[in-house]
Protein backbone atom coordinates (compact mmCIF):
# COMPACT_ATOMS: atom_id res chain seq x y z
CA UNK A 1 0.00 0.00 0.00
CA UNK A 2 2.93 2.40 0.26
CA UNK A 3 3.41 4.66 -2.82
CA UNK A 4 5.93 7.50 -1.35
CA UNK A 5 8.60 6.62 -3.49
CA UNK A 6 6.37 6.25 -6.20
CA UNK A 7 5.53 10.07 -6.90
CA UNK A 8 7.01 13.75 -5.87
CA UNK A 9 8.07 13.50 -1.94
CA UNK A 10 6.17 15.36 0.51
CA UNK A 11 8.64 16.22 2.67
CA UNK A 12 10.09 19.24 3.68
CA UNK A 13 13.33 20.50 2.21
CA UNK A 14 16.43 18.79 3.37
CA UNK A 15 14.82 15.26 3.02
CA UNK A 16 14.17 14.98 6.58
CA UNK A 17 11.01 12.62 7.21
CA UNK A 18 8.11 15.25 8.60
CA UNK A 19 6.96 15.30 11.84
CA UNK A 20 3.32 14.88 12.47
CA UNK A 21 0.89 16.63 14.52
CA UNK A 22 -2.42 14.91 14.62
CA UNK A 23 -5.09 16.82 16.32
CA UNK A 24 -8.45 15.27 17.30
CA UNK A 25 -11.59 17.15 19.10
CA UNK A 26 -14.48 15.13 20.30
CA UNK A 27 -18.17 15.51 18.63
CA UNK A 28 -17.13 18.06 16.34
CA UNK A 29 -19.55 18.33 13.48
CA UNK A 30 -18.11 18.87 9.51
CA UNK A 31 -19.88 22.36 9.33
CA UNK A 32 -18.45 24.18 12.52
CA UNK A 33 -15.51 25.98 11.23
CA UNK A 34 -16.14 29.66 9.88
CA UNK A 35 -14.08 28.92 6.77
CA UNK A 36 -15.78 26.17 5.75
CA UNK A 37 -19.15 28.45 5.27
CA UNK A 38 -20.62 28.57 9.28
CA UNK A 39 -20.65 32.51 9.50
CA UNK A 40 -22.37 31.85 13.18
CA UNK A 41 -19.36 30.75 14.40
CA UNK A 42 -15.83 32.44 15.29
CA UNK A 43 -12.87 29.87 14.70
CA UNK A 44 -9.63 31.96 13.61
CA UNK A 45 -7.05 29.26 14.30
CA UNK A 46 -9.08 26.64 12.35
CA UNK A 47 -9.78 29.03 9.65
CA UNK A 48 -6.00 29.42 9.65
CA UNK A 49 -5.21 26.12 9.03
CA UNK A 50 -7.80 25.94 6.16
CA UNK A 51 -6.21 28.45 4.52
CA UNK A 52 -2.78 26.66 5.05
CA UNK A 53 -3.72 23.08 3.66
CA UNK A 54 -6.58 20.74 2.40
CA UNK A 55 -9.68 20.41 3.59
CA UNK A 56 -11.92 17.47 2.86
CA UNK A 57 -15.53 18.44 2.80
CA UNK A 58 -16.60 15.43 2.64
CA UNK A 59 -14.80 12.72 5.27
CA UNK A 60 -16.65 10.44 7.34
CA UNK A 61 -16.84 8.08 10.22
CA UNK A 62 -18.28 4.10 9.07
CA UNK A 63 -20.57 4.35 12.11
CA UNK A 64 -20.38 2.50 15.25
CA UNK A 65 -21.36 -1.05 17.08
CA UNK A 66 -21.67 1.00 20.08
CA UNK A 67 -23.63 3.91 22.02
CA UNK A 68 -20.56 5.08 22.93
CA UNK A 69 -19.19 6.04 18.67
CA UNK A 70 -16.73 7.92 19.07
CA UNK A 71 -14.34 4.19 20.95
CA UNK A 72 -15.00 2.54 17.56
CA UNK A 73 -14.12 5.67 15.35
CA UNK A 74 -10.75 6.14 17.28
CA UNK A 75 -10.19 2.21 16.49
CA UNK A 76 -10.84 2.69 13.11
CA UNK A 77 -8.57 5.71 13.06
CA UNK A 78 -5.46 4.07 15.10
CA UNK A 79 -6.09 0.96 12.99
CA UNK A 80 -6.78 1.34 9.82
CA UNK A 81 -8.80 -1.05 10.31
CA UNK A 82 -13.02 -1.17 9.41
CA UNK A 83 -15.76 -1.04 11.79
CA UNK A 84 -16.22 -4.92 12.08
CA UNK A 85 -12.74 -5.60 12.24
CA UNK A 86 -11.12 -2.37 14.56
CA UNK A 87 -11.18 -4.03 17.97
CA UNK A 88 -12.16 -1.45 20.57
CA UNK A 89 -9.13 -1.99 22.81
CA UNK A 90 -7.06 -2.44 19.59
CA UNK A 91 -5.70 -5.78 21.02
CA UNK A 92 -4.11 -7.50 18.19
CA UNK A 93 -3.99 -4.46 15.75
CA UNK A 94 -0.51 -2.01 15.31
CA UNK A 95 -1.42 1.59 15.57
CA UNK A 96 -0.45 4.31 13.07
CA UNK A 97 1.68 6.06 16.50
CA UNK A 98 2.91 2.37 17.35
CA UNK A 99 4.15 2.10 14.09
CA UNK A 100 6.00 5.49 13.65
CA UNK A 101 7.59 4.97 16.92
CA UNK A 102 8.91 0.80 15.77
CA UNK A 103 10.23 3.87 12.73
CA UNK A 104 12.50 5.84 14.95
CA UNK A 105 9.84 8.26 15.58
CA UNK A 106 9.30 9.86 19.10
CA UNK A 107 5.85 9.24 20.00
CA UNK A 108 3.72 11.35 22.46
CA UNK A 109 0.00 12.08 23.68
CA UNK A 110 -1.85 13.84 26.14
CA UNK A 111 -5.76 14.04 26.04
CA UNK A 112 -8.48 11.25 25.66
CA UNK A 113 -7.17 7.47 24.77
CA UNK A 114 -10.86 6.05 25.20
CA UNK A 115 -9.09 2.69 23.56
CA UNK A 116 -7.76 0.82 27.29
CA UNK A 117 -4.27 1.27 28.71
CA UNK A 118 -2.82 -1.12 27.00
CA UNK A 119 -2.76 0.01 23.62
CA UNK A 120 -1.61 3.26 24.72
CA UNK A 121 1.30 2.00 26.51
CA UNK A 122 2.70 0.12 22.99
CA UNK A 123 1.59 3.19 20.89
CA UNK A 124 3.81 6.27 22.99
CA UNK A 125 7.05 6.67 24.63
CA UNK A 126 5.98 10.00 26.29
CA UNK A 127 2.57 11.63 27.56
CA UNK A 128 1.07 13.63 29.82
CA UNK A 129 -2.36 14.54 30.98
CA UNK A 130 -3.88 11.36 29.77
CA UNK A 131 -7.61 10.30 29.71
CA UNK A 132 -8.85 6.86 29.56
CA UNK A 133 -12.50 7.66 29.85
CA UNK A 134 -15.17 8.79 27.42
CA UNK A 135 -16.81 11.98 28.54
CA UNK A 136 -16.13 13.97 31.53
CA UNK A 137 -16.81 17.45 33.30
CA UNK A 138 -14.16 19.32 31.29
CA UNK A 139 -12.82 21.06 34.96
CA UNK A 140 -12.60 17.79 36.39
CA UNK A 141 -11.31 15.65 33.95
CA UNK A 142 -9.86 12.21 35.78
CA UNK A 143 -6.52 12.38 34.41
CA UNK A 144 -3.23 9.94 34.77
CA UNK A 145 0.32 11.24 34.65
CA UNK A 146 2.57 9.27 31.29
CA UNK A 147 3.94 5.96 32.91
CA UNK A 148 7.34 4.64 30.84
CA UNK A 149 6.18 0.85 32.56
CA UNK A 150 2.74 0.89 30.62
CA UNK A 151 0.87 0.21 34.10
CA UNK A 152 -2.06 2.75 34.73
CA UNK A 153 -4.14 1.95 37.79
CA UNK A 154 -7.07 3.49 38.88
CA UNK A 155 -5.72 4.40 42.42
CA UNK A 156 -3.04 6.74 40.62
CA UNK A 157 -6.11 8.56 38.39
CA UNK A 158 -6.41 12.10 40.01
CA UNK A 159 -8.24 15.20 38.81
CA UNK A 160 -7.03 17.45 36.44
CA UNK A 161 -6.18 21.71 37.17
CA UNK A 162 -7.54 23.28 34.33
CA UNK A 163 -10.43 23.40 31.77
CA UNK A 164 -9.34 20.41 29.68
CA UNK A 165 -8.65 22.26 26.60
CA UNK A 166 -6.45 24.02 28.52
CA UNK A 167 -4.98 21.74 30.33
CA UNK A 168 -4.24 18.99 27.15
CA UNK A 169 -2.90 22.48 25.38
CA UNK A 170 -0.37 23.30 28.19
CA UNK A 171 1.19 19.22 27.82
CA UNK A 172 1.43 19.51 24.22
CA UNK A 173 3.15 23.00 24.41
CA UNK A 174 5.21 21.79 27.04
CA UNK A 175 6.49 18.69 24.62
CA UNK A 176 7.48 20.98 22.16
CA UNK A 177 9.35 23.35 24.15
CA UNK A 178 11.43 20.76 25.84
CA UNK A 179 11.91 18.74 22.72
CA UNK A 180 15.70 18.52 21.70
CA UNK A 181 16.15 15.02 19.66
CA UNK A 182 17.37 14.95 16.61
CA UNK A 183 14.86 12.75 15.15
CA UNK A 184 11.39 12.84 13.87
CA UNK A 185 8.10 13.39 16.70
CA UNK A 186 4.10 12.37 16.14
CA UNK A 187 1.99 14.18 18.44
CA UNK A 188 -1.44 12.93 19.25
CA UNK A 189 -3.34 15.58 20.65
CA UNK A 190 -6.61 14.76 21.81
CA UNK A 191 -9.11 16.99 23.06
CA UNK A 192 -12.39 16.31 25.02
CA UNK A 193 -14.27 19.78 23.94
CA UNK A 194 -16.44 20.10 22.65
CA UNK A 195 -18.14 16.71 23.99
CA UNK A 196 -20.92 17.86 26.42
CA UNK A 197 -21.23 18.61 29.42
CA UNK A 198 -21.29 21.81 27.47
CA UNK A 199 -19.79 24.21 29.93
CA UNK A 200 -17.82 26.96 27.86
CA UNK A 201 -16.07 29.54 30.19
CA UNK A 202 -18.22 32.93 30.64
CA UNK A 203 -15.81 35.14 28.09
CA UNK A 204 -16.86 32.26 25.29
CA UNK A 205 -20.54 31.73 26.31
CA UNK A 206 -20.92 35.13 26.49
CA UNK A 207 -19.62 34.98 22.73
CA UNK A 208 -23.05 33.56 21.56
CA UNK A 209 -26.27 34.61 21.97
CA UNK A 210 -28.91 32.02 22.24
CA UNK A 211 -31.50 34.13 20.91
CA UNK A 212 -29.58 35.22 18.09
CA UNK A 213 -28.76 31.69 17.47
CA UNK A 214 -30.55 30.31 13.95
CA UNK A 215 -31.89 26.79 14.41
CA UNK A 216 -30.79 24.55 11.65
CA UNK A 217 -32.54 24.27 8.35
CA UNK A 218 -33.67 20.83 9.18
CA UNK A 219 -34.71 21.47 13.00
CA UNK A 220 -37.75 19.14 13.60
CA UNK A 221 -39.39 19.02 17.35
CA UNK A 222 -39.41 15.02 17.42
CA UNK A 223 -37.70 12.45 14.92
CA UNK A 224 -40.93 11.34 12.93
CA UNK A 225 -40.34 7.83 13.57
CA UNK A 226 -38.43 5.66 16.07
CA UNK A 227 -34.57 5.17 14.41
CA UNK A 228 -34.01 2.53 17.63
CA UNK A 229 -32.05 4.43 19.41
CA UNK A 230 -34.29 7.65 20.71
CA UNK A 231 -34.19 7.35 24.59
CA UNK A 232 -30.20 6.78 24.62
CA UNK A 233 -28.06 9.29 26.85
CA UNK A 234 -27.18 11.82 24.19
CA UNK A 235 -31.00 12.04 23.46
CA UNK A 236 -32.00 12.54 27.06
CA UNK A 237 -29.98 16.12 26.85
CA UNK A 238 -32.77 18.09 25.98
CA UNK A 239 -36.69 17.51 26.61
CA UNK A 240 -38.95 16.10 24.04
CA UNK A 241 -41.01 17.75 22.18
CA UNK A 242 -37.54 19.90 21.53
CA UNK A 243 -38.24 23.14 22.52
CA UNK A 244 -36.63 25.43 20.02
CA UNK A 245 -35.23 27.94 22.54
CA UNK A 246 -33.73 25.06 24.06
CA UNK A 247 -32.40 23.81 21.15
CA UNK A 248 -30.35 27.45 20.67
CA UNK A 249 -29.13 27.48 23.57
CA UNK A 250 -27.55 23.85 23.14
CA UNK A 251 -25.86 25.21 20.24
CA UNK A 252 -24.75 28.81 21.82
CA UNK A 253 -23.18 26.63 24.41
CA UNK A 254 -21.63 24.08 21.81
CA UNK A 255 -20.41 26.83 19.52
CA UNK A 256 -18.62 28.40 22.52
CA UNK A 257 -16.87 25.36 23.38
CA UNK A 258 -15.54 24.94 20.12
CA UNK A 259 -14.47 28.80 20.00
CA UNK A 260 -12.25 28.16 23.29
CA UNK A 261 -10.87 25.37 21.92
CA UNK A 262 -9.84 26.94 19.08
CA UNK A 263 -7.98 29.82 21.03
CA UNK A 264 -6.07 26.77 23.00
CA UNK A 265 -5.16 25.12 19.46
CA UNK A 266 -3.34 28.53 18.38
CA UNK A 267 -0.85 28.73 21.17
CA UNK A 268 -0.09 25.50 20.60
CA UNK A 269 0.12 26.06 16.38
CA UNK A 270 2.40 29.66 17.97
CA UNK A 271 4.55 27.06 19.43
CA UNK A 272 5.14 25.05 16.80
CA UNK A 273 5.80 27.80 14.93
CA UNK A 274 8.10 29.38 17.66
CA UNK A 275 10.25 26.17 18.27
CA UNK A 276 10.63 26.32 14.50
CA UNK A 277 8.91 22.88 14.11
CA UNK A 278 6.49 23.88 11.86
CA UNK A 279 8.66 24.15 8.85
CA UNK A 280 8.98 20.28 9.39
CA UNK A 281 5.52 19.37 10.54
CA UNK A 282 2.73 17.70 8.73
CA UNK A 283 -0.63 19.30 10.56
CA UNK A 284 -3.84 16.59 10.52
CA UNK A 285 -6.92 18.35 12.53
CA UNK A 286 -9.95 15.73 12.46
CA UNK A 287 -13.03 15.07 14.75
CA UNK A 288 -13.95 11.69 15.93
CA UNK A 289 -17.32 12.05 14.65
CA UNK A 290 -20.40 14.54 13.92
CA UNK A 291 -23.34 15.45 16.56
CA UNK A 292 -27.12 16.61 15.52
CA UNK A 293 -28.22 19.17 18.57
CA UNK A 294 -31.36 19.59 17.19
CA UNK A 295 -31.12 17.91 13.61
CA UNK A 296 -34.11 15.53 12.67
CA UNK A 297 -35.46 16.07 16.40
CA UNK A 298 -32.21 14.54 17.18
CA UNK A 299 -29.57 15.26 19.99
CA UNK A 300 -26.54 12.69 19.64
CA UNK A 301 -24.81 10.99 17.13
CA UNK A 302 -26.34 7.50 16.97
CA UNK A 303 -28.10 7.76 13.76
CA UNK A 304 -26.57 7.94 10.05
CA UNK A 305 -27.43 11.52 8.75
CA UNK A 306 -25.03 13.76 7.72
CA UNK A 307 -24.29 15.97 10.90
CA UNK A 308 -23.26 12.83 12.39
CA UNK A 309 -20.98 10.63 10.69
CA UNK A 310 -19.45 13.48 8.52
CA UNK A 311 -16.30 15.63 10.19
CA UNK A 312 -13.70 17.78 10.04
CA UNK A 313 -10.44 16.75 8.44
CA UNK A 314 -7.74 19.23 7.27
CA UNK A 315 -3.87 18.26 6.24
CA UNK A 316 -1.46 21.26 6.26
CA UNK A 317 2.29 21.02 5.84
CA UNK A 318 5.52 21.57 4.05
CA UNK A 319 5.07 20.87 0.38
CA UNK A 320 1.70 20.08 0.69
CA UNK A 321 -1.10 22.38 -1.16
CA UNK A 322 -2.44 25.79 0.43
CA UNK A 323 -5.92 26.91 0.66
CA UNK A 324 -7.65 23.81 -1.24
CA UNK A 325 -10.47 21.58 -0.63
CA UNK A 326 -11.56 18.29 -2.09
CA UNK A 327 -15.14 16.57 -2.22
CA UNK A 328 -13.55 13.03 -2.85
CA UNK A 329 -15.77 10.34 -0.33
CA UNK A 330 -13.45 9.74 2.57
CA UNK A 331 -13.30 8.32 5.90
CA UNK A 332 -10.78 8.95 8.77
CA UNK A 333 -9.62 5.04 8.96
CA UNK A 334 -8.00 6.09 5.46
CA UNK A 335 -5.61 8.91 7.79
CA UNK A 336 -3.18 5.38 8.59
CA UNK A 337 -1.70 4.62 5.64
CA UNK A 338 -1.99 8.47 4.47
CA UNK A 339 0.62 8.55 7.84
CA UNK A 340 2.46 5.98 6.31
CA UNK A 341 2.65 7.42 2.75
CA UNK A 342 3.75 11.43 4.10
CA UNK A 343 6.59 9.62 6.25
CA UNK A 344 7.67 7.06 4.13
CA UNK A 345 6.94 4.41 6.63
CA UNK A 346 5.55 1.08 4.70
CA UNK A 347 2.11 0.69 5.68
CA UNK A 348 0.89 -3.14 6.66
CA UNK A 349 -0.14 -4.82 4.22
CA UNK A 350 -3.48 -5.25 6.30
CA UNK A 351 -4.66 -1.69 6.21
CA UNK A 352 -8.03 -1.33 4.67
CA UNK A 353 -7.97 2.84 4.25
CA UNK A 354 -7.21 4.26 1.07
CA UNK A 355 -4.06 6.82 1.27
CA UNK A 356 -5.11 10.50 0.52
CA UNK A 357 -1.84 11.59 -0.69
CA UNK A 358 -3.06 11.42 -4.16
CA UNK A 359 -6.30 13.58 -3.63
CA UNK A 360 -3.86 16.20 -0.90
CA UNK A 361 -1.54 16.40 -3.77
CA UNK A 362 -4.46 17.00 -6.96
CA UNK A 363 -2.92 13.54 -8.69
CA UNK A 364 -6.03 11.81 -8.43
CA UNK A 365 -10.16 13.69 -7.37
CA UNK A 366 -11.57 10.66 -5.69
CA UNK A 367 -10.98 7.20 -4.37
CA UNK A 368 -14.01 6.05 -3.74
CA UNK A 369 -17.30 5.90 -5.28
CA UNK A 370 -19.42 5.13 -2.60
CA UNK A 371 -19.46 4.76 1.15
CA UNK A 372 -20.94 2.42 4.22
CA UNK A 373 -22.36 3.47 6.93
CA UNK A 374 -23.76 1.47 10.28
CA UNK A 375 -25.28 1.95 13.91
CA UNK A 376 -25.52 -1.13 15.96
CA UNK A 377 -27.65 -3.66 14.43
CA UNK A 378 -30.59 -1.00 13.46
CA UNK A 379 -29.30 1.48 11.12
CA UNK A 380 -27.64 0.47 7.85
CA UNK A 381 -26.42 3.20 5.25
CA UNK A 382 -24.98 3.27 1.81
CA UNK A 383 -24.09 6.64 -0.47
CA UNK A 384 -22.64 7.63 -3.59
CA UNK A 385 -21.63 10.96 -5.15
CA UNK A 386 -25.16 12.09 -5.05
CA UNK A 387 -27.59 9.82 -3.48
CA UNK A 388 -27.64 8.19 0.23
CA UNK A 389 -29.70 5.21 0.91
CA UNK A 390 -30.67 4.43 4.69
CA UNK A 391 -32.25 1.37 5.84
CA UNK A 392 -33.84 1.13 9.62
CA UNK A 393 -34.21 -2.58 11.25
CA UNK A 394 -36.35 -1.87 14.15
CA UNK A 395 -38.74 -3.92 16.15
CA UNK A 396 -39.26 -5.78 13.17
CA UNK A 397 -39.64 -3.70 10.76
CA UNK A 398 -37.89 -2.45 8.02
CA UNK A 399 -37.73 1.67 7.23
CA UNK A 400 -36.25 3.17 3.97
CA UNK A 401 -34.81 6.72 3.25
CA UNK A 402 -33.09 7.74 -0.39
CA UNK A 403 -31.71 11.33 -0.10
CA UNK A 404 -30.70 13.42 -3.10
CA UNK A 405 -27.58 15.04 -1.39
CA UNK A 406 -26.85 17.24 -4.06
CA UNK A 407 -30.33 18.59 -3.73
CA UNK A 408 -30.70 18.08 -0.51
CA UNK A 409 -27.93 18.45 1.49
CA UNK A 410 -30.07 19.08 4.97
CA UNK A 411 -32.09 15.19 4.35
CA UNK A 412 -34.98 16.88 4.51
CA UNK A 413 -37.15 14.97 2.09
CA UNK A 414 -37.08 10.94 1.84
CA UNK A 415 -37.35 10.16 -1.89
CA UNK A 416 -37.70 6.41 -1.46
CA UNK A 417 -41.24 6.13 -2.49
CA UNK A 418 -40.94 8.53 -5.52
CA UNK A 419 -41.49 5.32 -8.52
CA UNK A 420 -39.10 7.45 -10.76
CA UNK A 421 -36.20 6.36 -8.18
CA UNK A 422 -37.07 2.75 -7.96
CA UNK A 423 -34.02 2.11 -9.73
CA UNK A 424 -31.87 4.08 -8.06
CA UNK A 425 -33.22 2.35 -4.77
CA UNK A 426 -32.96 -1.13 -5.88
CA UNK A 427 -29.03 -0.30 -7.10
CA UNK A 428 -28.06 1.50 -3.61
CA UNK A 429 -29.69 -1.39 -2.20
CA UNK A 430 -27.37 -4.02 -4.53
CA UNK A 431 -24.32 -1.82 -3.33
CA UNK A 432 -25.33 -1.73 0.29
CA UNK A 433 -25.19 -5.90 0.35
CA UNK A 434 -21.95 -6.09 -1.32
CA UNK A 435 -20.08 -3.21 1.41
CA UNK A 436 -22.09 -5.92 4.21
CA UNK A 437 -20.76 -8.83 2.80
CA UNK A 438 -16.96 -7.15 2.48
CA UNK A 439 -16.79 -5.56 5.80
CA UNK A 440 -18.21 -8.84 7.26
CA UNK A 441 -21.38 -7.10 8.53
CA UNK A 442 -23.58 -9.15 11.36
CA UNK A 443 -26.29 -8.64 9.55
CA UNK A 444 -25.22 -9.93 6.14
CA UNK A 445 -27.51 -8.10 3.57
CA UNK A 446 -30.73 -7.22 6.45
């Protein structure tokens, strides 16, 4: 799977393999960053980095076998692996940092590992500020210090100083001040924010006005039929019927979240710039996956619509295009071997991502056609360029949505009955059973 010395290196002048800064925030949505065309929303830093490099508009997470989707999406992510076959304590599967770091590279992290102790322990020789939980209150964030003997116990866990954005900022600015080695570094960087308890600091709640907040284009009160998954924890944040001032406020309070985290990500982005790192430095800023807060009379992200399973994903660095996007179907398992190809580290032969070298670098627009999607054993997905299918397996009974996303970017109005698109249904449905039978899916075709 590794191409590097196949086409025009990457890397920054002098030859010198890149260093790589991977930042990940937590229930990010695709459409929260100014630059990408959210005017109600102040991100500078983000915006920066969108200017600097690529941004995919169109990356995705495969779903999840789990409430909990953002454990499988960072085993996808540190596997390379898809959802059926990304363990979610990685036992058995190499990560992308494990990897670099059997490469000569030094490896460090600080933030949320929600993927057990034991994979983090093979994957970094240095750390700080680490979080082996899913969600917490982000001023009392259960935190262990890095522990060179892989051994984290409970009874050492104590609670962290700072608002965690803050905190996970200071440990990653901290690594780059004090680091001296000659050789290459990956960073993982992994922030909680803006995962609720939404609790921005006054300055950034302050920032957004509830009333002046718009509610989104495809608001609804209740989802108009049961998705089986509707009373889970994310759902139970706001009341049903969803009250619409509610429902502004939610996303005030998200909004400011993500605006505080973006002032944390610029010092550290300053610092890389003022330990002169980031002439050598491949950037990768990615969510784990999307989040509705009001979307189809939804609150989480166990469902298959857009504003959850699509996310952020921008590449900056030396050599690398400025100021570009591409629509090319993507998901973030394909970051591994992309890793692999920017640092000239062979990729296993097992990976099953795609390397987006070749879209980052214009050589190629696309390297997929279509996509899979999946939610625990109730939600199945499948979409091309255009259209989305989405099958629902619930109590029994079997529920069918075609979107036009082209048309209809918001999924606003289910097409599958319209007889002019029985085709189309019957074809999405064809491609839908081969992706099951590929990935191995429990379900095997519904």
């Amino acid at each position: 799977m590794n191409t590097f010395g196949e086409r025009a290196s990457p890397k920054s002048e002098g030859g010198r393999r890149p260093n790589i800064l991977f930042v990940f925030t937590d229930d990010q949505r695709f459409d929260t960053i100014h630059a990408l065309g959210n005017t109600d929303i102040e991100t500078p830093v983000m915006d920066e980095l969108v200017s600097r490099g690529v941004a995919f508009t169109h990356a995705c997470i495969m779903g999840s076998t789990v409430p909990a989707v953002c454990a499988p999406s960072r085993a996808m992510l540190m596997s390379g692996r898809t959802l059926y076959r990304a363990p979610l304590d990685l036992e058995g599967r190499i990560t992308f940092p494990e990897l670099l770091r059997a490469h000569g590279y030094a490896t460090f992290s600080t933030g949320k590992w929600h993927n057990q102790p034991p994979s983090f322990a093979r994957s970094f020789d240095a750390g700080g500020k680490i979080f082996f939980g899913g969600m917490s209150n982000h001023l009392q964030v259960p935190v262990q210090d890095f522990d060179p003997s892989g051994r984290y116990p409970k009874e050492r866990q104590y609670v962290g100083e700072k608002f965690s954005s803050e905190m996970f900022s200071d440990q990653a600015v901290s690594f780059l001040r004090g680091y001296r080695d000659a050789g290459p570094f990956c960073m993982y960087v992994s922030y909680t924010a803006p995962h609720d308890p939404r609790m921005p600091p006054k300055r950034y709640k302050e920032m957004y006005d509830p009333a002046r907040i718009p509610l989104p284009g495809n608001f609804l009160e209740e989802h108009p039929f049961d998705n089986g998954e509707l009373r889970i924890r994310d759902e139970m944040l706001a009341p049903f019927p969803r009250p619409p001032e509610e429902i502004q406020r939610h996303i005030a309070e998200y909004y400011g979240m993500i605006s505080h985290l973006d002032e944390h990500l610029g010092r550290l982005l300053e610092t890389l710039d003022e330990t002169g790192h980031a002439e050598n430095t491949v950037i990768i800023f990615a969510g784990d996956n999307g989040l509705a807060v009001g979307q189809h009379g939804l609150m989480g992200k166990q469902n298959l619509y857009e504003h959850s399973i699509r996310v952020p994903l921008i590449v900056a660095g030396p050599g690398l295009p400025e100021g570009e996007r591409r629509d090319g179907l993507c998901y973030l398992l394909d970051l591994f071997p992309t890793i692999c190809e920017l640092t000239g580290v062979p990729a296993p032969d097992d990976l099953e991502g795609h390397s987006l070298v070749p879209v980052i670098t214009g050589e190629a627009d696309r390297l997929r056609d279509s996509m899979f999607f999946a939610y625990k054993d109730c939600q199945r997905a499948v979409r091309d360029e255009r259209h989305k299918l989405v099958e629902y397996f619930v109590k029994d009974q079997r529920r069918t949505q075609l979107f036009d996303i082209l048309e209809d970017p918001l999924e606003l109005r289910n097409l599958a009955e319209d007889a002019k698109l029985e085709g189309e249904v019957s074809r999405l449905r064809e491609g839908l059973g081969r992706w099951q039978r590929e990935l191995g899916d429990p379900l095997l075709g519904g």
